[in-house]
PDB file of N, CA and C in Angstrom:
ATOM      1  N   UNK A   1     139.603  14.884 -75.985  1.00  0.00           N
ATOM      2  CA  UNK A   1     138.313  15.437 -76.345  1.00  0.00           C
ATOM      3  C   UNK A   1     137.359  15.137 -75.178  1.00  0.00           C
ATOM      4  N   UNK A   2     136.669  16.425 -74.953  1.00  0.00           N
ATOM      5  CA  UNK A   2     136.123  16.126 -73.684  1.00  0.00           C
ATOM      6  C   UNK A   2     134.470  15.510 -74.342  1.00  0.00           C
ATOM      7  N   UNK A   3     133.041  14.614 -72.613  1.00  0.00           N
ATOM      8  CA  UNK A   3     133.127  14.444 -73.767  1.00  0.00           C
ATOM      9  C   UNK A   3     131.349  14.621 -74.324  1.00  0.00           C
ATOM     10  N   UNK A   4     131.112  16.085 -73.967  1.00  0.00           N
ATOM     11  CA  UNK A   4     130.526  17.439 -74.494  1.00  0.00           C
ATOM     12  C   UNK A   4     131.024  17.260 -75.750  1.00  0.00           C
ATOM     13  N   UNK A   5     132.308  17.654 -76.221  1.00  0.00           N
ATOM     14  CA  UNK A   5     132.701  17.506 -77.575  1.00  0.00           C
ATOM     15  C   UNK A   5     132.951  16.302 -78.637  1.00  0.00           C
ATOM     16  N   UNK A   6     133.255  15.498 -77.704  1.00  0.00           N
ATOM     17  CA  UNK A   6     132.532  14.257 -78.546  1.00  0.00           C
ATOM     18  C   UNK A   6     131.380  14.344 -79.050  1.00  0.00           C
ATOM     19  N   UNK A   7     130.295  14.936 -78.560  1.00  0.00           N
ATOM     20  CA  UNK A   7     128.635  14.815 -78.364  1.00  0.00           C
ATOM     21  C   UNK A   7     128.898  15.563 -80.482  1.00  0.00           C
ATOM     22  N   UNK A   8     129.761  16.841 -79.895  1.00  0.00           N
ATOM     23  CA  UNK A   8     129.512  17.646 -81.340  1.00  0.00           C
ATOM     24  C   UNK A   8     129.966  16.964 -82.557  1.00  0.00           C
ATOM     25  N   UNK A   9     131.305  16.321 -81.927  1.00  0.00           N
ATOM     26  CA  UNK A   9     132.374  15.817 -83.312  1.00  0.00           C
ATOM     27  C   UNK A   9     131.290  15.021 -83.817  1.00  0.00           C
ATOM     28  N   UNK A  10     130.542  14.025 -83.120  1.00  0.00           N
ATOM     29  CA  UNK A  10     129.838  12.939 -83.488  1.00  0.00           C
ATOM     30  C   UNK A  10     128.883  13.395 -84.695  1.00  0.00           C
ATOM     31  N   UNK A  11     127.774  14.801 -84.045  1.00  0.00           N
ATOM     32  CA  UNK A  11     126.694  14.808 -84.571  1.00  0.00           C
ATOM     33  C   UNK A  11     127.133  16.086 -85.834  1.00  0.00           C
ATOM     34  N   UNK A  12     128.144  16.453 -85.854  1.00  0.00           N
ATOM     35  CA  UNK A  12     128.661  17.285 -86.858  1.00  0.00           C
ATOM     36  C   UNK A  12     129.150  16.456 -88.401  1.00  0.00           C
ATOM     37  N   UNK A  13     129.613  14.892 -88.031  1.00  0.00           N
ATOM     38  CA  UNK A  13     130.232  13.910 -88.924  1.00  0.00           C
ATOM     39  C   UNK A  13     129.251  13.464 -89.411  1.00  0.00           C
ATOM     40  N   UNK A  14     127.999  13.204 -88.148  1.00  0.00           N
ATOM     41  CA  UNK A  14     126.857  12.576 -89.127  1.00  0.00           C
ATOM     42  C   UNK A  14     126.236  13.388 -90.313  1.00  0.00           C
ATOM     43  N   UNK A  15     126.047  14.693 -89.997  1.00  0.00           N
ATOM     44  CA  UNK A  15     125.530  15.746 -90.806  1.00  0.00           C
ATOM     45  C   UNK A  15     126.151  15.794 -92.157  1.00  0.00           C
ATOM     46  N   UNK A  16     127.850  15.543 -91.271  1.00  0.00           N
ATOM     47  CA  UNK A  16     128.683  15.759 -93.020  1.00  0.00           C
ATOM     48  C   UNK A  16     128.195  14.745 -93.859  1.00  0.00           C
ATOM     49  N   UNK A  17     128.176  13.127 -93.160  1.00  0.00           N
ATOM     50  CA  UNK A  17     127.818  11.709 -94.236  1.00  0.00           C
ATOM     51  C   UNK A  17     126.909  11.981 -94.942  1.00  0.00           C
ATOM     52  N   UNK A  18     125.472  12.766 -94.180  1.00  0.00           N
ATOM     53  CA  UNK A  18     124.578  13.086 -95.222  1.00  0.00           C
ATOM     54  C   UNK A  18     124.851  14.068 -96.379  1.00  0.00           C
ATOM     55  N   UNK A  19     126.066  14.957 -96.248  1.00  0.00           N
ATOM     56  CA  UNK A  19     125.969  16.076 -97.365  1.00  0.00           C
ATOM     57  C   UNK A  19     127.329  15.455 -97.992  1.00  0.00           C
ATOM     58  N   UNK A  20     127.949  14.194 -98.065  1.00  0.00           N
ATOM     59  CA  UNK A  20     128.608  14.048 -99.325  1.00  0.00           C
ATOM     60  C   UNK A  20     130.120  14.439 -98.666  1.00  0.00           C
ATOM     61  N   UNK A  21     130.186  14.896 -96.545  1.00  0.00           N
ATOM     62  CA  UNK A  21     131.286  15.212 -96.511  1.00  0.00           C
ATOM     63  C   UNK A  21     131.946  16.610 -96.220  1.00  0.00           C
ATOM     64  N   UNK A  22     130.550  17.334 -96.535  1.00  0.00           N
ATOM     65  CA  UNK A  22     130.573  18.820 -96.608  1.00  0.00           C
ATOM     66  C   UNK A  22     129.905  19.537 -95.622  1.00  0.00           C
ATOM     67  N   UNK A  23     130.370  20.265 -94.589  1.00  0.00           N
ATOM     68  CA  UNK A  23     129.407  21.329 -93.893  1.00  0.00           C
ATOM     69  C   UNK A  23     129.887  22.444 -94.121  1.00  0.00           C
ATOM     70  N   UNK A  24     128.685  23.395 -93.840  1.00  0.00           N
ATOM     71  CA  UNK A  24     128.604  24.739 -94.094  1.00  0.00           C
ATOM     72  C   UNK A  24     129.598  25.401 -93.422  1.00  0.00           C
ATOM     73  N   UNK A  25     130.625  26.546 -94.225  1.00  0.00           N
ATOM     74  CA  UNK A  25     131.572  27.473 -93.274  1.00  0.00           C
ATOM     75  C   UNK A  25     131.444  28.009 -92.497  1.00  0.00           C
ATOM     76  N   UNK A  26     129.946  28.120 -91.482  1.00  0.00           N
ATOM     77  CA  UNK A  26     129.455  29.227 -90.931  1.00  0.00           C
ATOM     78  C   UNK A  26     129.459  28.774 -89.194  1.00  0.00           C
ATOM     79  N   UNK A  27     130.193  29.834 -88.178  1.00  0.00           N
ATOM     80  CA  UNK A  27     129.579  28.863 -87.391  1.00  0.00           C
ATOM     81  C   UNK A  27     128.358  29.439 -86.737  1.00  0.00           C
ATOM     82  N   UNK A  28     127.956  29.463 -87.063  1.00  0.00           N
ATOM     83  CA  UNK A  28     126.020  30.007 -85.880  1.00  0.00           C
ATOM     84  C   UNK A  28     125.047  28.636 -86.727  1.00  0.00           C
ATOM     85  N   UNK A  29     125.331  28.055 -88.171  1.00  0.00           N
ATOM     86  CA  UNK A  29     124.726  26.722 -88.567  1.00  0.00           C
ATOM     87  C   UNK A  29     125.504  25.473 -88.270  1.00  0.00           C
ATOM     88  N   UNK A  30     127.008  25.543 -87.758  1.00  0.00           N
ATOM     89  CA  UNK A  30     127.472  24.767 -86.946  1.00  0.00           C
ATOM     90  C   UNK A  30     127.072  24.377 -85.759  1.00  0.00           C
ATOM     91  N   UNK A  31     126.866  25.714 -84.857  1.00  0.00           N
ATOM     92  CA  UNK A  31     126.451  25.901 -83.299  1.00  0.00           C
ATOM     93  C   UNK A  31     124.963  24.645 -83.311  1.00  0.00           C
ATOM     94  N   UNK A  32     124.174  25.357 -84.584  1.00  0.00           N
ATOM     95  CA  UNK A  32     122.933  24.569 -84.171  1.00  0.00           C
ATOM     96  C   UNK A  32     123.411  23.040 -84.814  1.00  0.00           C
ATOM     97  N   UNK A  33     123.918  22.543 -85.633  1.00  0.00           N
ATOM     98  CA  UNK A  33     124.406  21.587 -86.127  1.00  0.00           C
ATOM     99  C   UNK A  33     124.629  20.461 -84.998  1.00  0.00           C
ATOM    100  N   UNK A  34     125.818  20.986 -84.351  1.00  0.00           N
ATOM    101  CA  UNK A  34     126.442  20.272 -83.673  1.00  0.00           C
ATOM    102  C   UNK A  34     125.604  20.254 -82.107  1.00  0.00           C
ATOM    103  N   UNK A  35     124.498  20.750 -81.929  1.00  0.00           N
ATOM    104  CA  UNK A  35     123.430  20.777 -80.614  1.00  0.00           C
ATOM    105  C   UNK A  35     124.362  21.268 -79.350  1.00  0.00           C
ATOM    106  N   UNK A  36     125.140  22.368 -79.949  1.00  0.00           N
ATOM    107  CA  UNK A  36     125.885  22.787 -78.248  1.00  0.00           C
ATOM    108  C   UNK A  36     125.066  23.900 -77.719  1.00  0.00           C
ATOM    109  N   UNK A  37     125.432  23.540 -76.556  1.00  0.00           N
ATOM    110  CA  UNK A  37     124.335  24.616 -75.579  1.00  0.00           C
ATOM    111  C   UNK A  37     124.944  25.558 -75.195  1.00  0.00           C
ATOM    112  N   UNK A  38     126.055  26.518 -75.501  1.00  0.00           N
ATOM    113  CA  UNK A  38     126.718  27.409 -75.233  1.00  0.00           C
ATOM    114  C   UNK A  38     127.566  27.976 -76.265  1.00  0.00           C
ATOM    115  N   UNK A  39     127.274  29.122 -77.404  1.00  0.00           N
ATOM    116  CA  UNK A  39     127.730  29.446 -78.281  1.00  0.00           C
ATOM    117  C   UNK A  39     128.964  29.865 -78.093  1.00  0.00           C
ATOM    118  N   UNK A  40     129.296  30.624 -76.440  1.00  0.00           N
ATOM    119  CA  UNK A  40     130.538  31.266 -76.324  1.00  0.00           C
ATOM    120  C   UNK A  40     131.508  29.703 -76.034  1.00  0.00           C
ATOM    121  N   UNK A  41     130.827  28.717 -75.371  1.00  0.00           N
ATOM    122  CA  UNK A  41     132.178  27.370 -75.324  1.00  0.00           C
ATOM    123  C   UNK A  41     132.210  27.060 -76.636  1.00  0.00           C
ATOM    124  N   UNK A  42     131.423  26.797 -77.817  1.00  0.00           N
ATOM    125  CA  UNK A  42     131.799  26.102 -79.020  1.00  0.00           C
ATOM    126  C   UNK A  42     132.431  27.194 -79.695  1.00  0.00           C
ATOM    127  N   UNK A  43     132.182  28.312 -79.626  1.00  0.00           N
ATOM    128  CA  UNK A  43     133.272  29.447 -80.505  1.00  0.00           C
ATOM    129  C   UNK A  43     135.006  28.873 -79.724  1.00  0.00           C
ATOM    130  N   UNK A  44     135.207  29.105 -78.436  1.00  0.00           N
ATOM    131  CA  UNK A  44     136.348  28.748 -77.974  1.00  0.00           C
ATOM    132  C   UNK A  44     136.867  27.239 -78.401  1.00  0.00           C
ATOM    133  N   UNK A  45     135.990  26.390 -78.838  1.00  0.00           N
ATOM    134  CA  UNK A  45     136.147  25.114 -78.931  1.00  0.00           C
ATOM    135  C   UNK A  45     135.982  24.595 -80.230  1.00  0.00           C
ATOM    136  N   UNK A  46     135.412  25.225 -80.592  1.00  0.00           N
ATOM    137  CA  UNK A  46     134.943  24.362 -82.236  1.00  0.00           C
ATOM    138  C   UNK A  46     136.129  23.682 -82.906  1.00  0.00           C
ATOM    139  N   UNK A  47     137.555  24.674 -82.824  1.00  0.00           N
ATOM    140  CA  UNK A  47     138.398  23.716 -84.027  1.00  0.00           C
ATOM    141  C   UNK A  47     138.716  22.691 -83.317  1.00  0.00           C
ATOM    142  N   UNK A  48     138.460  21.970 -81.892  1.00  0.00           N
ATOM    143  CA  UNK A  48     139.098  20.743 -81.824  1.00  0.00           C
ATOM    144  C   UNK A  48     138.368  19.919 -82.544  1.00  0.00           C
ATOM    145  N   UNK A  49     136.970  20.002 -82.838  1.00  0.00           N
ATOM    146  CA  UNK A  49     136.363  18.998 -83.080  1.00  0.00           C
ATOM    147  C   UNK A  49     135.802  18.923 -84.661  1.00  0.00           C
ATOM    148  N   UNK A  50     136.642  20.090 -85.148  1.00  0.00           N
ATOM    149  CA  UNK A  50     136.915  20.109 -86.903  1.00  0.00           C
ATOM    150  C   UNK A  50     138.083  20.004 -87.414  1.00  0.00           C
ATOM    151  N   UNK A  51     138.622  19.085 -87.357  1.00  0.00           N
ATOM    152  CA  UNK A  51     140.404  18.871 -87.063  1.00  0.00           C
ATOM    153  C   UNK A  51     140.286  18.278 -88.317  1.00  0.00           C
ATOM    154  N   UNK A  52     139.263  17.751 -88.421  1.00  0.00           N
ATOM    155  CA  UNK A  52     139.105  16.898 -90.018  1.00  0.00           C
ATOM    156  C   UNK A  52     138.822  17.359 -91.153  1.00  0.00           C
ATOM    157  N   UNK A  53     138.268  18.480 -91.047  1.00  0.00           N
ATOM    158  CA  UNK A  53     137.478  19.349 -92.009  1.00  0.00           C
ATOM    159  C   UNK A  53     138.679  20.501 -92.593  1.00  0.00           C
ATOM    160  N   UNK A  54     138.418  20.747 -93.880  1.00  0.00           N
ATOM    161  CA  UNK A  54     139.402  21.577 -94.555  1.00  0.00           C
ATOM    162  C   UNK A  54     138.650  22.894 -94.935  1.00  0.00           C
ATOM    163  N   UNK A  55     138.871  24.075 -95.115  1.00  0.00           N
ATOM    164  CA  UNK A  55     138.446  25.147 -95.051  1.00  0.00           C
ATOM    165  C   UNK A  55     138.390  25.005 -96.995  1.00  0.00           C
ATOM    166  N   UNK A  56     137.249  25.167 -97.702  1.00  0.00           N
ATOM    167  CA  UNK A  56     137.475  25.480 -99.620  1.00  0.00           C
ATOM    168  C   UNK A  56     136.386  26.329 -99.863  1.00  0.00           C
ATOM    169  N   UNK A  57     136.911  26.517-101.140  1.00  0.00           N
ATOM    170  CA  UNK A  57     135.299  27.227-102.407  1.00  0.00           C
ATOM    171  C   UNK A  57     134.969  26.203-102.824  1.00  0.00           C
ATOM    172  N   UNK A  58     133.648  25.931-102.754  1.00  0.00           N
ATOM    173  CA  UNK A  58     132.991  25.015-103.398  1.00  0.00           C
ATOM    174  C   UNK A  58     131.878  25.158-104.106  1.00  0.00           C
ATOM    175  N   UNK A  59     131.554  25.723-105.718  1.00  0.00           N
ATOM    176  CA  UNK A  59     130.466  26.408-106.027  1.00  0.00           C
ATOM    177  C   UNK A  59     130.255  27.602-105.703  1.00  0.00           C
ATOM    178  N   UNK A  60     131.698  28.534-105.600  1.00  0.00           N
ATOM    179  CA  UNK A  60     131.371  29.642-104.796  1.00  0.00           C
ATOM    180  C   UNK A  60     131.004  30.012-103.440  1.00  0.00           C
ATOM    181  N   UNK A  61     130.945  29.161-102.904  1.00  0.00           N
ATOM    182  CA  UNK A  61     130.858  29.303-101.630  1.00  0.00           C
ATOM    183  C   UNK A  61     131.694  28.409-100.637  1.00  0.00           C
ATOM    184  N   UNK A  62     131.839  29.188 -99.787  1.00  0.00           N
ATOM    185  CA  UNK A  62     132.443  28.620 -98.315  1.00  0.00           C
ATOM    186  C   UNK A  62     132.606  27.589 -97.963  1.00  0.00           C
ATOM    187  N   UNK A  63     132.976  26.480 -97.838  1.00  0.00           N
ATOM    188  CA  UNK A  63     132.450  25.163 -97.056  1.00  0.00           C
ATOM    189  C   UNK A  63     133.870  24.602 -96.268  1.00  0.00           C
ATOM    190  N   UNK A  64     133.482  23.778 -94.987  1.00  0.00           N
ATOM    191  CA  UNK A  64     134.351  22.554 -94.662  1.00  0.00           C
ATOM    192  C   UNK A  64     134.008  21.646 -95.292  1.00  0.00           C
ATOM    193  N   UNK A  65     135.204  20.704 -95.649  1.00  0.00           N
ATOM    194  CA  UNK A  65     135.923  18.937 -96.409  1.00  0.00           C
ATOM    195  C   UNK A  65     136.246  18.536 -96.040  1.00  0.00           C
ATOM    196  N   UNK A  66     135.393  16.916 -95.310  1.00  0.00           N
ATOM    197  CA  UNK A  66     136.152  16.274 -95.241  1.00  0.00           C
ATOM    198  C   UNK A  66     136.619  15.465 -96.307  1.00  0.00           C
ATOM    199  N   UNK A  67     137.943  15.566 -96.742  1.00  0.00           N
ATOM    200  CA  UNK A  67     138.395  15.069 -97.760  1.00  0.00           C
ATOM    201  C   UNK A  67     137.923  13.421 -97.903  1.00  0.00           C
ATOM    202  N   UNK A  68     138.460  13.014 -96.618  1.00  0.00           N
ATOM    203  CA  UNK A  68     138.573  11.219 -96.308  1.00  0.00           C
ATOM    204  C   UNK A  68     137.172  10.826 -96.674  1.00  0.00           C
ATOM    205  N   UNK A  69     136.484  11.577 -95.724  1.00  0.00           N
ATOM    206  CA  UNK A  69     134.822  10.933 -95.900  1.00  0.00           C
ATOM    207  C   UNK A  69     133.720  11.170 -97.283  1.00  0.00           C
ATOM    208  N   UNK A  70     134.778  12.790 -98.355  1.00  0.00           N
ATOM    209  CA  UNK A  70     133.977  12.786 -99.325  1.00  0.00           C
ATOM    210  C   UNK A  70     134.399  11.751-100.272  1.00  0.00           C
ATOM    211  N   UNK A  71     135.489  11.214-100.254  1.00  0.00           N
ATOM    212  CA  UNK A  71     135.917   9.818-100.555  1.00  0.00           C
ATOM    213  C   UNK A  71     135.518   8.787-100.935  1.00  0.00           C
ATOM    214  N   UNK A  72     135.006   8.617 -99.209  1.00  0.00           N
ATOM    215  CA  UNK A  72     134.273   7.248 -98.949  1.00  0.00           C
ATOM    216  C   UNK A  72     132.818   7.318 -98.891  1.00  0.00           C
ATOM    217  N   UNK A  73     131.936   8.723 -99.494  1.00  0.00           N
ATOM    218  CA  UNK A  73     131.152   8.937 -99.729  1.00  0.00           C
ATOM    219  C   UNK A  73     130.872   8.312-100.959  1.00  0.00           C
ATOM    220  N   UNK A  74     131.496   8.753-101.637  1.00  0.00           N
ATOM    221  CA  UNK A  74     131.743   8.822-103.256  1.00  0.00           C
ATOM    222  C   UNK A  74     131.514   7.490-103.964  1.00  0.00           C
ATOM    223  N   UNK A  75     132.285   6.746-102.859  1.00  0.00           N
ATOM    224  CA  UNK A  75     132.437   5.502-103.596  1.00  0.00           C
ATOM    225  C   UNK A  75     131.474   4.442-103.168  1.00  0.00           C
ATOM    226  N   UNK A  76     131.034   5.044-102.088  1.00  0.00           N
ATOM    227  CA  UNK A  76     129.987   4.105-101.394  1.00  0.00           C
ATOM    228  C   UNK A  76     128.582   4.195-102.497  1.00  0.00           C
ATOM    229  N   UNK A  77     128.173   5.535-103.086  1.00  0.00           N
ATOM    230  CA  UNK A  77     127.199   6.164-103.894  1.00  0.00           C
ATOM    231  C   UNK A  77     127.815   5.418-105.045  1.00  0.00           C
ATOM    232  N   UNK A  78     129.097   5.166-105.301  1.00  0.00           N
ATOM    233  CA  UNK A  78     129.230   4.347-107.280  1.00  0.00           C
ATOM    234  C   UNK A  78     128.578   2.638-106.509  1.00  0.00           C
ATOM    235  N   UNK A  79     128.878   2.410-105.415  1.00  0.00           N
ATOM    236  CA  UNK A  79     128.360   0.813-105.128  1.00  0.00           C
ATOM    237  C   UNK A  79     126.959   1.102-105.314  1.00  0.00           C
ATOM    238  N   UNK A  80     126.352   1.733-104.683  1.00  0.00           N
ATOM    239  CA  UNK A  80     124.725   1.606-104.055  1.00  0.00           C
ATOM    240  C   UNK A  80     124.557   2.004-105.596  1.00  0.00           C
ATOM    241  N   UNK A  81     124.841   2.492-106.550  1.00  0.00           N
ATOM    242  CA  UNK A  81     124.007   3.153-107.965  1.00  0.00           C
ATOM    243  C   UNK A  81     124.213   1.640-108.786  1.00  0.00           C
ATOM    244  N   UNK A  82     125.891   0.965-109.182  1.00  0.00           N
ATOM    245  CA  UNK A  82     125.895  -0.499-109.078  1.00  0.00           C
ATOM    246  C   UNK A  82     124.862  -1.240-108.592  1.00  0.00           C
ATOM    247  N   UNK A  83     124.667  -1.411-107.528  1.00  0.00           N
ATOM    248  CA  UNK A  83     123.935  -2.215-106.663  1.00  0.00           C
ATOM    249  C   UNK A  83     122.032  -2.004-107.695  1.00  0.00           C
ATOM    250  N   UNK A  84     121.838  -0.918-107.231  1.00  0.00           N
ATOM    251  CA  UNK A  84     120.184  -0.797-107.818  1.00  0.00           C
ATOM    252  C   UNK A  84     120.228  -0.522-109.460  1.00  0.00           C
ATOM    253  N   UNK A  85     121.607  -0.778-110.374  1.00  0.00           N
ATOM    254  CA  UNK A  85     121.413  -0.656-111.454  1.00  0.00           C
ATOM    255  C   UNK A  85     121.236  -2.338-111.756  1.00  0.00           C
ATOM    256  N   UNK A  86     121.975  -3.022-110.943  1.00  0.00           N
ATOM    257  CA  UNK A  86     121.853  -4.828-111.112  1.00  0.00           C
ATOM    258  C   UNK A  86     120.583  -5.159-110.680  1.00  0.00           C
ATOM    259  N   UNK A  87     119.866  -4.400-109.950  1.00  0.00           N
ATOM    260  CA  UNK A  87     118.248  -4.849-108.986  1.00  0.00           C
ATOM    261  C   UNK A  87     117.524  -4.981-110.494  1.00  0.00           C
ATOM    262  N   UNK A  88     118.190  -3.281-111.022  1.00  0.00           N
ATOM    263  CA  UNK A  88     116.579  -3.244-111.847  1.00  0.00           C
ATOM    264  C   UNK A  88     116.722  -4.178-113.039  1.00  0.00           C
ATOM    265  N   UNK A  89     117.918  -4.044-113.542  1.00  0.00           N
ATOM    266  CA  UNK A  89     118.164  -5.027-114.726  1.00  0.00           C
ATOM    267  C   UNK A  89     117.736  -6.561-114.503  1.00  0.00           C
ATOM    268  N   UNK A  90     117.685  -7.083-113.156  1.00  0.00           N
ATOM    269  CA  UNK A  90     117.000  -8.587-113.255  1.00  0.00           C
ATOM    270  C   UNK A  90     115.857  -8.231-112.923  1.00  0.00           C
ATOM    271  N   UNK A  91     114.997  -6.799-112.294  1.00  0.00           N
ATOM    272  CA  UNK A  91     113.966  -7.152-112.711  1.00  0.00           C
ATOM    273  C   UNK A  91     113.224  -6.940-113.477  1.00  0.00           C
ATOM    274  N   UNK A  92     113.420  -6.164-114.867  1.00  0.00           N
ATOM    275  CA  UNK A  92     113.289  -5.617-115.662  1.00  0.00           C
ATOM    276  C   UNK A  92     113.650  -7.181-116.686  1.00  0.00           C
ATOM    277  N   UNK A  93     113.991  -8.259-116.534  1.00  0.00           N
ATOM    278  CA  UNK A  93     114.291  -9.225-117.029  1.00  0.00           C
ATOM    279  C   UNK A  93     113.661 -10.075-116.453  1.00  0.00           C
ATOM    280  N   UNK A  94     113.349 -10.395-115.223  1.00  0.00           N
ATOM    281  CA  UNK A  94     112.376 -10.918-114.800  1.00  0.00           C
ATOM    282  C   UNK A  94     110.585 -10.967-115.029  1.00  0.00           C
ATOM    283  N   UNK A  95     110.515  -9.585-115.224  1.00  0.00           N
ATOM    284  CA  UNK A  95     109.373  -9.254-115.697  1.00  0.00           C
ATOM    285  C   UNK A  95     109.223  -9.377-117.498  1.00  0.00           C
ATOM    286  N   UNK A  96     109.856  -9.962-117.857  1.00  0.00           N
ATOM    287  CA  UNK A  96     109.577  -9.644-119.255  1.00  0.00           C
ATOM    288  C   UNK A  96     108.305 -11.359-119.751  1.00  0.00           C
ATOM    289  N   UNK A  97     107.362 -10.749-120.986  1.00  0.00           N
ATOM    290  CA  UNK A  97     106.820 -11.900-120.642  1.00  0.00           C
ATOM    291  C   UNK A  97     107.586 -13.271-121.317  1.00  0.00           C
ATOM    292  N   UNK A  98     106.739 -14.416-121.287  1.00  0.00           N
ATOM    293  CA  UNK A  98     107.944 -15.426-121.639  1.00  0.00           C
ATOM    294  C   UNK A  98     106.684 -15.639-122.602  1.00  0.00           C
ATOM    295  N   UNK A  99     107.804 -15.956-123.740  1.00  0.00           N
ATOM    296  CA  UNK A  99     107.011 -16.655-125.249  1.00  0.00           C
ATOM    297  C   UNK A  99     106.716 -17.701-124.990  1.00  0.00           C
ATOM    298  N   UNK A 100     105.972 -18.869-125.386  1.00  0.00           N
ATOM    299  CA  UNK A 100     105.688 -20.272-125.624  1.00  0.00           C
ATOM    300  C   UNK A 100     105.152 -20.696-126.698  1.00  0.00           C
ATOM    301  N   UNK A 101     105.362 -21.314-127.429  1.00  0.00           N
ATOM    302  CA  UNK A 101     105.423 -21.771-128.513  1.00  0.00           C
ATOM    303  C   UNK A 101     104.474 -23.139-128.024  1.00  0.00           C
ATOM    304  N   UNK A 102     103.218 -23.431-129.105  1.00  0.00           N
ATOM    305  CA  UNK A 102     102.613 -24.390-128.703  1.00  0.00           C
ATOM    306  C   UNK A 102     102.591 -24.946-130.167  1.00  0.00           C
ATOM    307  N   UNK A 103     102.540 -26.074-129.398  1.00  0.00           N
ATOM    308  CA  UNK A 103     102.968 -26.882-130.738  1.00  0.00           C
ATOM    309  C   UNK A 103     101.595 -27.207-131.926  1.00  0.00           C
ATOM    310  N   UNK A 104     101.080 -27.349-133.022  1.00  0.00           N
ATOM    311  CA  UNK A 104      99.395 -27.349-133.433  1.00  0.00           C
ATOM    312  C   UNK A 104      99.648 -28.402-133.898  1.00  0.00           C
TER     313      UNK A 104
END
């Protein structure tokens, strides 16, 4: 991978982490995606650097998968929902007021 195309693989993977794994089937929102400066080299080039990505319907529409990363998307989102469901529950317990009982 040359390493112009590194530049894309990179900023094409980040795009996917944010969508769950998924980019759009299209390439002219790839082209701008991936910041290449020559539509006719990334048309000649694009599948090296989607080697990861699987062609599906998804909702009716078009998309690349990465399978691996919607994965490790997935599961990273059941930790972090874990994670801020334990935040709120101690503080939602923390905040509660405290009785005291005084003695007369």
């Amino acid at each position: 991978m040359t390493d112009y195309q590194y530049g894309w693989y990179s900023r094409l993977r980040d795009t996917a982490w944010l969508k769950a794994g998924i980019l759009p089937d299209d390439e002219a929102q790839l082209f701008k995606l991936a910041g290449a400066s020559s539509r006719k080299k990334f048309h000649a080039e694009m599948e090296k650097v989607l080697f990861e990505f699987t062609r599906m319907i998804l909702n009716g529409q078009q998309v690349l998968v990465n399978r691996s990363m919607s994965e490790n998307w997935s599961t990273a989102l059941d930790k972090w929902m874990q994670t801020k469901d334990a935040r709120a529950a101690r503080e939602s317990k923390r905040n509660q007021p405290i009785e005291v009982e005084v003695a007369a």
